[in-house]
Protein backbone atom coordinates (compact mmCIF):
# COMPACT_ATOMS: atom_id res chain seq x y z
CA UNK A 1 -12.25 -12.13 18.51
CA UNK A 2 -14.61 -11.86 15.55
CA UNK A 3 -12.70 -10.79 12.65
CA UNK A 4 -14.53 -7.78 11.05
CA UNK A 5 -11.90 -6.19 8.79
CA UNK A 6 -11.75 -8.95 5.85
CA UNK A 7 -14.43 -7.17 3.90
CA UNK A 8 -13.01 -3.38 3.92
CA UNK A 9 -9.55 -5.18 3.46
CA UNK A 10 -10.53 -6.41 0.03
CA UNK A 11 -12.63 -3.67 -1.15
CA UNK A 12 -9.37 -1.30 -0.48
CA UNK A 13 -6.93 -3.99 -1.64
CA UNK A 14 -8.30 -3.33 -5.29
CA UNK A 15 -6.17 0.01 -4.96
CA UNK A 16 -3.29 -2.66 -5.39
CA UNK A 17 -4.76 -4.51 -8.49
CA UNK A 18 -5.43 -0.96 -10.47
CA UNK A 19 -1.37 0.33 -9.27
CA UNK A 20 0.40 -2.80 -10.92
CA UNK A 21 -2.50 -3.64 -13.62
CA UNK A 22 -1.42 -0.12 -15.02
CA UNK A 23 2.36 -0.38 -14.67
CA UNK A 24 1.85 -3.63 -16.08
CA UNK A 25 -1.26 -3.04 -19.05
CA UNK A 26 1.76 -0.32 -20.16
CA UNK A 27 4.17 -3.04 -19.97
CA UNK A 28 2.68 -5.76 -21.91
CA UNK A 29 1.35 -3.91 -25.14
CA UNK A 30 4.64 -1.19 -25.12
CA UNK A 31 6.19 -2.66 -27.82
CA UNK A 32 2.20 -2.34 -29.74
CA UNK A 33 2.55 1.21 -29.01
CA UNK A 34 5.96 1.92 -29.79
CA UNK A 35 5.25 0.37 -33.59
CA UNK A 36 2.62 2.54 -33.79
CA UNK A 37 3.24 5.74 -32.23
CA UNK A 38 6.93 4.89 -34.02
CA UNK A 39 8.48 5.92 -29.96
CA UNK A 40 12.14 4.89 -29.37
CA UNK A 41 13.63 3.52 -26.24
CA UNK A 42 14.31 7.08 -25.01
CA UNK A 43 10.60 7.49 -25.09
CA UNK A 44 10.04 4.52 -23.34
CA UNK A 45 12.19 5.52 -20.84
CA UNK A 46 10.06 8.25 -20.25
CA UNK A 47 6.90 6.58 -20.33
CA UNK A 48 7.95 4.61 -17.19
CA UNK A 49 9.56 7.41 -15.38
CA UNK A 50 6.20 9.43 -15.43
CA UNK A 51 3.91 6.46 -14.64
CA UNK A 52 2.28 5.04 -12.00
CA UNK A 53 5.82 2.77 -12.02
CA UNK A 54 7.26 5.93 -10.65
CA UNK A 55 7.18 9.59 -10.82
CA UNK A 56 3.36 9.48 -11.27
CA UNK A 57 3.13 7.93 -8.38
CA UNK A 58 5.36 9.93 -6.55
CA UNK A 59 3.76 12.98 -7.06
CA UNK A 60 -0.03 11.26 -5.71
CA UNK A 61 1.81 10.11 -2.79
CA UNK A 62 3.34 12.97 -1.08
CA UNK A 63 -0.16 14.73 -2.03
CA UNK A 64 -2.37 12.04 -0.50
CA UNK A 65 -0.59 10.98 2.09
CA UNK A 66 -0.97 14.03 3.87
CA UNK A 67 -4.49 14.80 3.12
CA UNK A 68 -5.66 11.29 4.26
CA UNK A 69 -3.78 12.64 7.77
CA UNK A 70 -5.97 15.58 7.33
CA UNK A 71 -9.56 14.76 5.30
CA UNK A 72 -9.07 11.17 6.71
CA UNK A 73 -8.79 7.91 4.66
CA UNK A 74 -12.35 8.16 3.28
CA UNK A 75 -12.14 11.05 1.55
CA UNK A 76 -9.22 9.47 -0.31
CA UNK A 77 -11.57 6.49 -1.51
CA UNK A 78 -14.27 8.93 -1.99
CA UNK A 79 -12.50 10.94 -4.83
CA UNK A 80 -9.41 9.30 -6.27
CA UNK A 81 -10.54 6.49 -8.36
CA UNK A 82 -12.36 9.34 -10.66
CA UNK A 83 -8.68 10.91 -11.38
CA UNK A 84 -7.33 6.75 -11.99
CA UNK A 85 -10.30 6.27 -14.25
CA UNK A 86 -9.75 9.88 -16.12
CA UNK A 87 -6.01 8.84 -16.89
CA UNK A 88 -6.79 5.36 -17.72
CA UNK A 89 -9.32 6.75 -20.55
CA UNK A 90 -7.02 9.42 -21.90
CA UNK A 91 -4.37 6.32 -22.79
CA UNK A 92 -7.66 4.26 -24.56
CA UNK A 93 -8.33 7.31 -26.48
CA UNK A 94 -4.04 7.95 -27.14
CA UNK A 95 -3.29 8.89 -30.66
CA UNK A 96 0.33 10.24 -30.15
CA UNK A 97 2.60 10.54 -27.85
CA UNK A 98 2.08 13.31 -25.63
CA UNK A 99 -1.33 11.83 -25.11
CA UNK A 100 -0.18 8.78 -24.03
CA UNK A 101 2.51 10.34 -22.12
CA UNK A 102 -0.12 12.55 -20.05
CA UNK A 103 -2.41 9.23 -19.41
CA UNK A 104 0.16 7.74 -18.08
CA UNK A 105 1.32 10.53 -15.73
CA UNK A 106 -2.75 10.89 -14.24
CA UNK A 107 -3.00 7.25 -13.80
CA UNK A 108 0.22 7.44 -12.11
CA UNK A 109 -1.04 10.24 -9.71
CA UNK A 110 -4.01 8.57 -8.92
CA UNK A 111 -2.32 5.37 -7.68
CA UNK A 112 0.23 7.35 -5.27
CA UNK A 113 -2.78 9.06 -3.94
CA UNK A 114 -4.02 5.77 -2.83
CA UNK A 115 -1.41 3.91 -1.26
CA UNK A 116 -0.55 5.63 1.75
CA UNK A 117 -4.46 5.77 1.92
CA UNK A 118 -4.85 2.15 1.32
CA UNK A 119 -2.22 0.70 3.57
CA UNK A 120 -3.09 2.88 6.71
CA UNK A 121 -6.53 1.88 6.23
CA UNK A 122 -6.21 -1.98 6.46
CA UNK A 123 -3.70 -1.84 9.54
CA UNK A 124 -6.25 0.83 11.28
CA UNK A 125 -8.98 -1.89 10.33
CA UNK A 126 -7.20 -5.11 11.23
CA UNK A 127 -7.43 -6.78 14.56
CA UNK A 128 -4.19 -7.40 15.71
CA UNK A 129 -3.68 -10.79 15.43
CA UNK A 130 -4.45 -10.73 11.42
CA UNK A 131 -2.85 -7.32 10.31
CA UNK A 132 0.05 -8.97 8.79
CA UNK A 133 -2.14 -11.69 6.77
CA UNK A 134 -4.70 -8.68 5.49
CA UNK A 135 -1.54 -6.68 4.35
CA UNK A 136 -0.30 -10.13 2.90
CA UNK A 137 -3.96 -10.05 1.09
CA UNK A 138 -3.72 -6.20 -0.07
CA UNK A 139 -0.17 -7.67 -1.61
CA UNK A 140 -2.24 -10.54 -3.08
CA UNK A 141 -4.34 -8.05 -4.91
CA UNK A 142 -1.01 -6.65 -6.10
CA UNK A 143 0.04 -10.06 -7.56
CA UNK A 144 -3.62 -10.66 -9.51
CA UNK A 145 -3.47 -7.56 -11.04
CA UNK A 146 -0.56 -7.86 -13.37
CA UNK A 147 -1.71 -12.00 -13.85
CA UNK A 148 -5.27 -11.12 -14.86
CA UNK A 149 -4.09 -8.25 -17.20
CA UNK A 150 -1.59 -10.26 -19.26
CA UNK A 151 -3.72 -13.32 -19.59
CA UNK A 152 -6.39 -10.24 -21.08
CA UNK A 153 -3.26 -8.84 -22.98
CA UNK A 154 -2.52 -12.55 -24.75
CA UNK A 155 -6.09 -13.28 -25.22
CA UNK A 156 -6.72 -9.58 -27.51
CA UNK A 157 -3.55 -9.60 -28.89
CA UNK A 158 -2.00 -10.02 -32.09
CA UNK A 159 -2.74 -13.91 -32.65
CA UNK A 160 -4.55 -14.39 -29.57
CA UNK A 161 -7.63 -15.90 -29.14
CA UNK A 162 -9.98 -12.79 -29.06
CA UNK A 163 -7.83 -10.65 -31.47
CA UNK A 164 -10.46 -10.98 -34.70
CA UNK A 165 -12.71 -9.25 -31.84
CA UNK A 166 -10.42 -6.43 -31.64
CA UNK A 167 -9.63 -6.18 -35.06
CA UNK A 168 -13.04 -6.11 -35.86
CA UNK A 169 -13.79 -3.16 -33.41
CA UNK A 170 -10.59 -1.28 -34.74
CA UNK A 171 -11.65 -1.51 -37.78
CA UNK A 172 -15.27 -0.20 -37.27
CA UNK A 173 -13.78 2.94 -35.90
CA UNK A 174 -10.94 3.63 -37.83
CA UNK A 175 -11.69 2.16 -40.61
CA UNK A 176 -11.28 -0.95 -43.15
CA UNK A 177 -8.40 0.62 -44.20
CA UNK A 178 -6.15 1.68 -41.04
CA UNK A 179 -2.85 0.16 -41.08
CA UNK A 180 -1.74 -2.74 -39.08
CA UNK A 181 -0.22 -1.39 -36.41
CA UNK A 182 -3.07 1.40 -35.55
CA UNK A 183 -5.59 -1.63 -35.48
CA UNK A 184 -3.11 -3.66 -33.30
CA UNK A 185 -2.52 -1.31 -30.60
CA UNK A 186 -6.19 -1.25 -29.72
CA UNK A 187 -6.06 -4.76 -27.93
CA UNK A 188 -4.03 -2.43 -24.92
CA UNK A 189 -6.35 0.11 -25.68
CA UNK A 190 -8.84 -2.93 -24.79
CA UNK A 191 -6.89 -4.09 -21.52
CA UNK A 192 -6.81 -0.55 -20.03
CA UNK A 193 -10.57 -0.68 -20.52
CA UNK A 194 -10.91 -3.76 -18.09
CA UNK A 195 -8.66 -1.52 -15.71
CA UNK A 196 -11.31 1.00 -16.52
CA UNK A 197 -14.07 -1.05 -15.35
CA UNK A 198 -12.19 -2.35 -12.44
CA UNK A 199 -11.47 1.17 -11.35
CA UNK A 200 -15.20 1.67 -11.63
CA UNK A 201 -16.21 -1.10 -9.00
CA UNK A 202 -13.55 -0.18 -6.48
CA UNK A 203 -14.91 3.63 -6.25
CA UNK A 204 -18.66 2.44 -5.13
CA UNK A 205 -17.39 0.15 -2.74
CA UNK A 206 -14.84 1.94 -1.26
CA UNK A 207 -17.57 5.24 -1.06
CA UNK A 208 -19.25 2.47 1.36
CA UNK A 209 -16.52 1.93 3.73
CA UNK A 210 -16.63 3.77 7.02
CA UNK A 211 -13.98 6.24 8.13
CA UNK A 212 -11.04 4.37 10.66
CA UNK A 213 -12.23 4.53 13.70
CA UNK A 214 -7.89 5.14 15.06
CA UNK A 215 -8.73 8.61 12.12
CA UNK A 216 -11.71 9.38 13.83
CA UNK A 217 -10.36 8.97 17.50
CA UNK A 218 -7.03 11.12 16.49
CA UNK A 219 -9.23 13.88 14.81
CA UNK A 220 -11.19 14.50 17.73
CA UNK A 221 -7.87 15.71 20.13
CA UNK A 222 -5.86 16.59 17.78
CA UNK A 223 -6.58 19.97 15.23
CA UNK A 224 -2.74 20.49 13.96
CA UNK A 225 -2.70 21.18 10.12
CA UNK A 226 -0.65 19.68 6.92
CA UNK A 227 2.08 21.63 7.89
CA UNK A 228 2.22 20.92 11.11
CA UNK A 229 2.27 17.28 10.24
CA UNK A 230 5.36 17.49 7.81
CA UNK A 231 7.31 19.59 10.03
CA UNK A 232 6.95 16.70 13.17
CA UNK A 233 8.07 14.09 10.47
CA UNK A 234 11.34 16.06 9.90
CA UNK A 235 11.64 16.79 13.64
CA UNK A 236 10.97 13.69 15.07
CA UNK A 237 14.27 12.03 15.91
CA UNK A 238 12.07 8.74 15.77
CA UNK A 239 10.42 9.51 13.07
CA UNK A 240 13.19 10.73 11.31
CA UNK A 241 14.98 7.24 11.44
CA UNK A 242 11.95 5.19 10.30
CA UNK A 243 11.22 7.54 7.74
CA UNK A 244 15.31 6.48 6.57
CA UNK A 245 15.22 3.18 7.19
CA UNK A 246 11.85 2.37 5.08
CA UNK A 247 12.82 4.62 2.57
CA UNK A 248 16.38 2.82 1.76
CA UNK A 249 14.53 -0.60 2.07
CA UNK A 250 11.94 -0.19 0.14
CA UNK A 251 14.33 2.01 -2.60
CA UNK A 252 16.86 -0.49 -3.00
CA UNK A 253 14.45 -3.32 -3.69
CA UNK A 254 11.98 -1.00 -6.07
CA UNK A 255 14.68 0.23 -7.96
CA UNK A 256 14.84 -3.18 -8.82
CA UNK A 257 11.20 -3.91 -8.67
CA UNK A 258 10.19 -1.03 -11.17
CA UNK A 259 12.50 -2.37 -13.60
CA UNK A 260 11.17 -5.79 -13.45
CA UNK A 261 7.75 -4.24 -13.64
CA UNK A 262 7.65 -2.20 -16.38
CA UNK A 263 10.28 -3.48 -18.59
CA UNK A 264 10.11 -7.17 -17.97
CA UNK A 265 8.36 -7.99 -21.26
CA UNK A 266 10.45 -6.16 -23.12
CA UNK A 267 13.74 -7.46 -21.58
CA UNK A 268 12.27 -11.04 -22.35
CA UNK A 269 11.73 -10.06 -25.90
CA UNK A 270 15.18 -8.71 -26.17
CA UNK A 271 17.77 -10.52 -24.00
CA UNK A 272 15.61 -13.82 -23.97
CA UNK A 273 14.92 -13.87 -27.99
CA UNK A 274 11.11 -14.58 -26.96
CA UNK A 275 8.00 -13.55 -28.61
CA UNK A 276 5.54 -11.21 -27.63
CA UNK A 277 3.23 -13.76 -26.59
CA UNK A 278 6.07 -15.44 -24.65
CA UNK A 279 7.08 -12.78 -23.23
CA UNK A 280 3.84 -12.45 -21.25
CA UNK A 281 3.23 -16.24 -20.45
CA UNK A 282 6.57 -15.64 -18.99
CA UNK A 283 5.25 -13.24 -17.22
CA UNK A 284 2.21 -14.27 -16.51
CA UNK A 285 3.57 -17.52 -14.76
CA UNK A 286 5.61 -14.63 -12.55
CA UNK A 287 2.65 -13.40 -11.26
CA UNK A 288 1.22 -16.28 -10.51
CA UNK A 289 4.00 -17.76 -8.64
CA UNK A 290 3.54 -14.01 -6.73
CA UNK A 291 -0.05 -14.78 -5.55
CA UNK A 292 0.56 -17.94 -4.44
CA UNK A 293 3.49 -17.37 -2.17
CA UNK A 294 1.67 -14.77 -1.05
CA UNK A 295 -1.26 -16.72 -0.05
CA UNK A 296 0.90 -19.07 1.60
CA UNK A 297 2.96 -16.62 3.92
CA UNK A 298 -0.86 -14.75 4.54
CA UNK A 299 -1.19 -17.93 7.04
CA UNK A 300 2.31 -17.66 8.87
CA UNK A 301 3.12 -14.08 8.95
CA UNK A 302 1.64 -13.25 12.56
CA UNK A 303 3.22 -16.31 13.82
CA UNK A 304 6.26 -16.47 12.74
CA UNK A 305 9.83 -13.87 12.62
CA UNK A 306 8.98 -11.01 10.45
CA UNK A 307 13.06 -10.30 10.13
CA UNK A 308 13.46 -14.56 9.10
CA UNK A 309 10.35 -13.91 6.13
CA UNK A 310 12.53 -11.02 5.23
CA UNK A 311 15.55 -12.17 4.71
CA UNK A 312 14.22 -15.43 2.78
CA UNK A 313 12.89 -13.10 0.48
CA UNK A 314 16.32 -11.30 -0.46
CA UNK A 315 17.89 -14.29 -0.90
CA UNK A 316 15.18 -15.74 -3.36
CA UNK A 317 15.38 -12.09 -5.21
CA UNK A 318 18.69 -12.12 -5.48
CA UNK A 319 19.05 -15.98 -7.02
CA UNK A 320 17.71 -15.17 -10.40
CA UNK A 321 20.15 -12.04 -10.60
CA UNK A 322 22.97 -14.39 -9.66
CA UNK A 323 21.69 -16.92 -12.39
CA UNK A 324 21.82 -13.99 -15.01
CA UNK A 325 25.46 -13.32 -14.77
CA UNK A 326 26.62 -16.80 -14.44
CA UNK A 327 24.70 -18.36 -16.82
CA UNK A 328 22.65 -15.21 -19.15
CA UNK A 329 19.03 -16.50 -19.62
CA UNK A 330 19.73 -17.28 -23.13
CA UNK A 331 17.62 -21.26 -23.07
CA UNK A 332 13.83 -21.58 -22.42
CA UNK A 333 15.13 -23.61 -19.00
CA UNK A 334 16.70 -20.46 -17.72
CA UNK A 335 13.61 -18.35 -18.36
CA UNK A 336 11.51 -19.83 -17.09
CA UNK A 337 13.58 -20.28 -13.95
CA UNK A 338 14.09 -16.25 -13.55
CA UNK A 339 10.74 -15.82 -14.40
CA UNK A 340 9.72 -18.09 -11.20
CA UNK A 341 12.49 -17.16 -8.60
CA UNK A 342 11.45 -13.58 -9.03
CA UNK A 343 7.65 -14.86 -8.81
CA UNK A 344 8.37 -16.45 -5.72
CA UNK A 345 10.42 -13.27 -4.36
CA UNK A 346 7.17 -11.14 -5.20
CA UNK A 347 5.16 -13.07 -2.30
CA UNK A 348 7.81 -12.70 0.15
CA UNK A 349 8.97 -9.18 -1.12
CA UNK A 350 9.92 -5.85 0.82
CA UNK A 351 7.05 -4.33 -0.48
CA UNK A 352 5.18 -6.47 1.87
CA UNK A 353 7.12 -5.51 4.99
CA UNK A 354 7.38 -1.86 3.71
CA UNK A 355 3.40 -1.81 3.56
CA UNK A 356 3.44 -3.60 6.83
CA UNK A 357 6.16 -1.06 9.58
CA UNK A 358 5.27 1.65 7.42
CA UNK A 359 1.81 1.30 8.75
CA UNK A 360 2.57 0.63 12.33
CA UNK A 361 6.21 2.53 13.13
CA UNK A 362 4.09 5.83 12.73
CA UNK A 363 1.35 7.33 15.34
CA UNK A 364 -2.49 7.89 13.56
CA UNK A 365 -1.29 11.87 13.31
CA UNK A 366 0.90 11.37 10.60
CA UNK A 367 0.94 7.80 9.45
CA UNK A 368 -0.22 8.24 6.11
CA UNK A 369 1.78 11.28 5.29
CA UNK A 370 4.85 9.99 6.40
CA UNK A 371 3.97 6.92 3.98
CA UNK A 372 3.48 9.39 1.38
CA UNK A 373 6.83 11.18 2.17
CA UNK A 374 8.80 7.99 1.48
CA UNK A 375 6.58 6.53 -1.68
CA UNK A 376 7.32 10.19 -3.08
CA UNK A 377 11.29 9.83 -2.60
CA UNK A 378 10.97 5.77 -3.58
CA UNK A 379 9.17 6.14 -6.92
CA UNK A 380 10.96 9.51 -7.71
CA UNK A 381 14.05 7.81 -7.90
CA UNK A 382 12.62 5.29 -9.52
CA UNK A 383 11.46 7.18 -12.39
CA UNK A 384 15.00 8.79 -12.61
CA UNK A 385 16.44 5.33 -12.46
CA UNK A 386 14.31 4.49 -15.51
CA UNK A 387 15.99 6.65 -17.75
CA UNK A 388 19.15 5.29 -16.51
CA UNK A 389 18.33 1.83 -16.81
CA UNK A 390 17.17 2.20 -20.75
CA UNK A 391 20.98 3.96 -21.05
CA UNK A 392 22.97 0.82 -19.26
CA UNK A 393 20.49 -2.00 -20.85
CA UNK A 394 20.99 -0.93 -24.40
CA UNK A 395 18.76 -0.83 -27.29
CA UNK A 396 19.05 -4.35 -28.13
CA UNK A 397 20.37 -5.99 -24.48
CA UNK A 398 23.71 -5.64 -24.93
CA UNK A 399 24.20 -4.56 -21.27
CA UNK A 400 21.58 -6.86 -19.62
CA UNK A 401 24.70 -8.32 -17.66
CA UNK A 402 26.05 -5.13 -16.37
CA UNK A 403 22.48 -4.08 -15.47
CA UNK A 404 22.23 -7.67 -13.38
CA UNK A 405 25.18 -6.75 -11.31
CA UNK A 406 23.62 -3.43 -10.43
CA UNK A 407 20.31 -5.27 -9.26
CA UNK A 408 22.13 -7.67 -7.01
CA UNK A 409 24.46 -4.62 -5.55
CA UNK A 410 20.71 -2.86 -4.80
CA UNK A 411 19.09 -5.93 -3.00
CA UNK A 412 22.21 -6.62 -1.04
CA UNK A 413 22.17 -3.20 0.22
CA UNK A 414 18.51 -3.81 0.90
CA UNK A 415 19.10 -7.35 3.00
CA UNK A 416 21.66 -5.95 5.35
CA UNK A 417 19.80 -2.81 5.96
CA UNK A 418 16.70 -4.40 6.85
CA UNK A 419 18.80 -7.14 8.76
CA UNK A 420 19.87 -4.80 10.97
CA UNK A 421 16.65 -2.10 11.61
CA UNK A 422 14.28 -4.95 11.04
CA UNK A 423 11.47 -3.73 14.05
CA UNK A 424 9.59 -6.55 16.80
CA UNK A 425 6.24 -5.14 16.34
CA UNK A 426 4.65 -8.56 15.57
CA UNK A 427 1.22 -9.10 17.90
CA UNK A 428 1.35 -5.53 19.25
CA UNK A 429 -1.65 -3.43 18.77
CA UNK A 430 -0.50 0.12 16.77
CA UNK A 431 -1.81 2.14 19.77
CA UNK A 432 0.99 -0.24 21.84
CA UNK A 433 3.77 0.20 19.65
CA UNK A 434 3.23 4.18 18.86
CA UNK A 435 3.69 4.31 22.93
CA UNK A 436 6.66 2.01 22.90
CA UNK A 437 8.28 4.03 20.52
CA UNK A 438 6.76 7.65 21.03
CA UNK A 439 6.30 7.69 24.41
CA UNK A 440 3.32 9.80 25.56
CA UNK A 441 3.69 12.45 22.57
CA UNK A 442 1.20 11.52 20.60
């Protein structure tokens, strides 16, 4: 069988790159803004809880999953990236906080709107024997994104290799004069500007795609309305279960995830003693480690146990936890350790199998909304947990052990449960399994 869904896979996979390039473009210059907007932890806290890290992102989900059920998946692509690009320029342009704070929250919008979109899309476009490797690919996109934007974050900022650039450019708008840290904040006001112009490419080749043909087919027996759809997904006794099992999967590992995400950096800065700059080569080298795990389970996955994959990548999440409160991550060895465990659990992760039975365990009618439903209950706890987190970490670190225990407690919870729900849906077409597990009904 020719494959024919490579192309529309990447063009929608950028989706990925823009979600984590802004959780992590926020990430890697918040300690540039906090100097200069003069923000304390509390405000950082809230900063991640609006974003596209969390709450942000809940809000776009639960919206656009359930119009792509209803407008279909194009009109997603055809629209949304102008609302990403709008939030990404409002924090370029930030001068205080509530600025920032509001760029933050659009961005965030914009990327819930496009998951559910984006991961419905690929499965509805991938033949069946490759839907697992072109979700590994959209996760791929996922990984490159936060790589690409700390390598730009080290090379424009302070003491990087393009910095006199930026300084030169601050200066020339604000001014020979401006103080240190106004001028130094505008290398992230640089990096959201390649997110920007990312953002920018994505639109006019996702405004090329065609609709899904499993949309089209759906649309043409099927007239129900939004409400129609969320009142089957909370009447469903099927759907009702998936919608519980993804949703504690998924939450219990991105509790963890969002953490890692947004205040990674920072804990590296604090806990680990690093520098800025070390902080993201640290990071960076996560990433990395991400992408190419990925790109090695992108060949395996539709051969091999989906609930084996899974349960490998627990245990690899989990290790670096384990090294944190038996050893702290105190000495370069141990930092760089955590830093590639975790890497390595980010190309195996639940987000991967989340994207991929959150995709197929629903029929066409209300796959995308049901996505939505759970991404708005995942990332909404997540932004509550993000206030939490900045409480039981500290100001300084002081509770980065306690904090470990509570990841490890999280991603046990997430093993067992997806040990024991894990579905066999591998080399079944979606129209096969919606029948084994709907029946006729839809």
């Amino acid at each position: 069988m020719k494959d024919n869904s490579l192309k529309s896979t990447l063009a929608v996979s950028l989706n990925n790159y823009l979600d984590a390039g802004a959780i992590v473009a926020g990430a890697s210059g918040i300690t540039l803004w906090q100097n200069y907007l003069g923000l304390s932890e509390m405000h950082l806290g809230w900063l991640n809880a609006i974003s596209a890290n969390a709450l942000g992102a809940a809000i776009g989900a639960i919206i656009g999953g359930f119009l792509a059920d209803r407008f279909g998946r194009k009109f997603i692509f055809t629209y949304n990236l102008l609302v990403y690009m709008a939030g990404v320029l409002i924090v370029m342009l930030s001068v205080n906080f509530p600025m920032l704070l509001a760029g933050f929250l659009i961005t965030g919008i914009s990327v819930g709107i496009g998951v559910p979109a984006s991961w419905t899309y690929i499965s509805e476009s991938s033949e069946v024997h490759n839907r697992g490797r072109n979700i590994c690919i959209s996760q791929m996109s996922w990984g490159f994104g936060p790589m690409i934007i700390l390598l730009f974050g080290m090379l424009f900022a302070p003491g990087g290799y393009l910095f006199d650039i930026v300084e030169s450019v601050a200066h020339a708008i604000i001014g020979a004069d401006a103080a240190e840290n106004a001028v130094q904040v505008f290398s992230s006001r640089v990096v959201f500007f390649t997110l920007f112009v990312v953002a920018f490419i994505a639109w006019n080749l996702q405004r090329q795609l065609e609709e899904s043909a499993e949309f089209e087919a759906n649309k043409q027996k099927d007239k129900s309305g939004i409400l129609d759809n969320i009142k089957l997904i909370f009447t469903n006794r099927i759907a009702v279960r998936t919608v519980v099992f993804l949703a504690v999967i998924y939450l219990t590992w991105n509790l963890v995830a969002s953490v890692m995400g947004f205040f990674l950096p920072h804990i590296y800065e604090t806990a680990g003693g690093v520098s800025n700059e070390q902080a993201n080569w640290l990071s960076c080298v996560l990433w990395f480690c991400t992408v190419a795990t990925t790109a090695v389970l992108s060949q395996f996955i539709d051969r091999i146990s989906h609930k084996f994959i899974y349960i490998l990548g627990l245990l690899v999440a989990i290790a670096p936890w384990a090294m944190v409160v038996t050893t702290g991550i105190g000495s370069s060895a141990s930092l760089w350790a955590f830093a590639i465990l975790w890497g390595i659990e980010g190309g195996l992760s639940v987000q991967i199998f989340y994207a991929l039975w959150g995709s197929e365990l629903f029929p066409a009618k209300f796959r995308a909304g049901a996505q939505g439903l759970m991404f708005f209950i995942v990332r909404g706890l997540s932004a509550v947990w993000g206030l939490v987190f900045t409480f039981i970490y500290g100001e300084n670190g002081e509770g980065f052990t306690l904090a470990a225990y509570c990841m490890i407690a999280l991603l046990v919870i997430s093993l067992i449960v997806g040990v024991i729900g894990a579905p066999n849906t591998r080399g079944k077409s979606l129209s096969q399994i919606t029948k084994e597990r709907y029946g006729d009904e839809f």
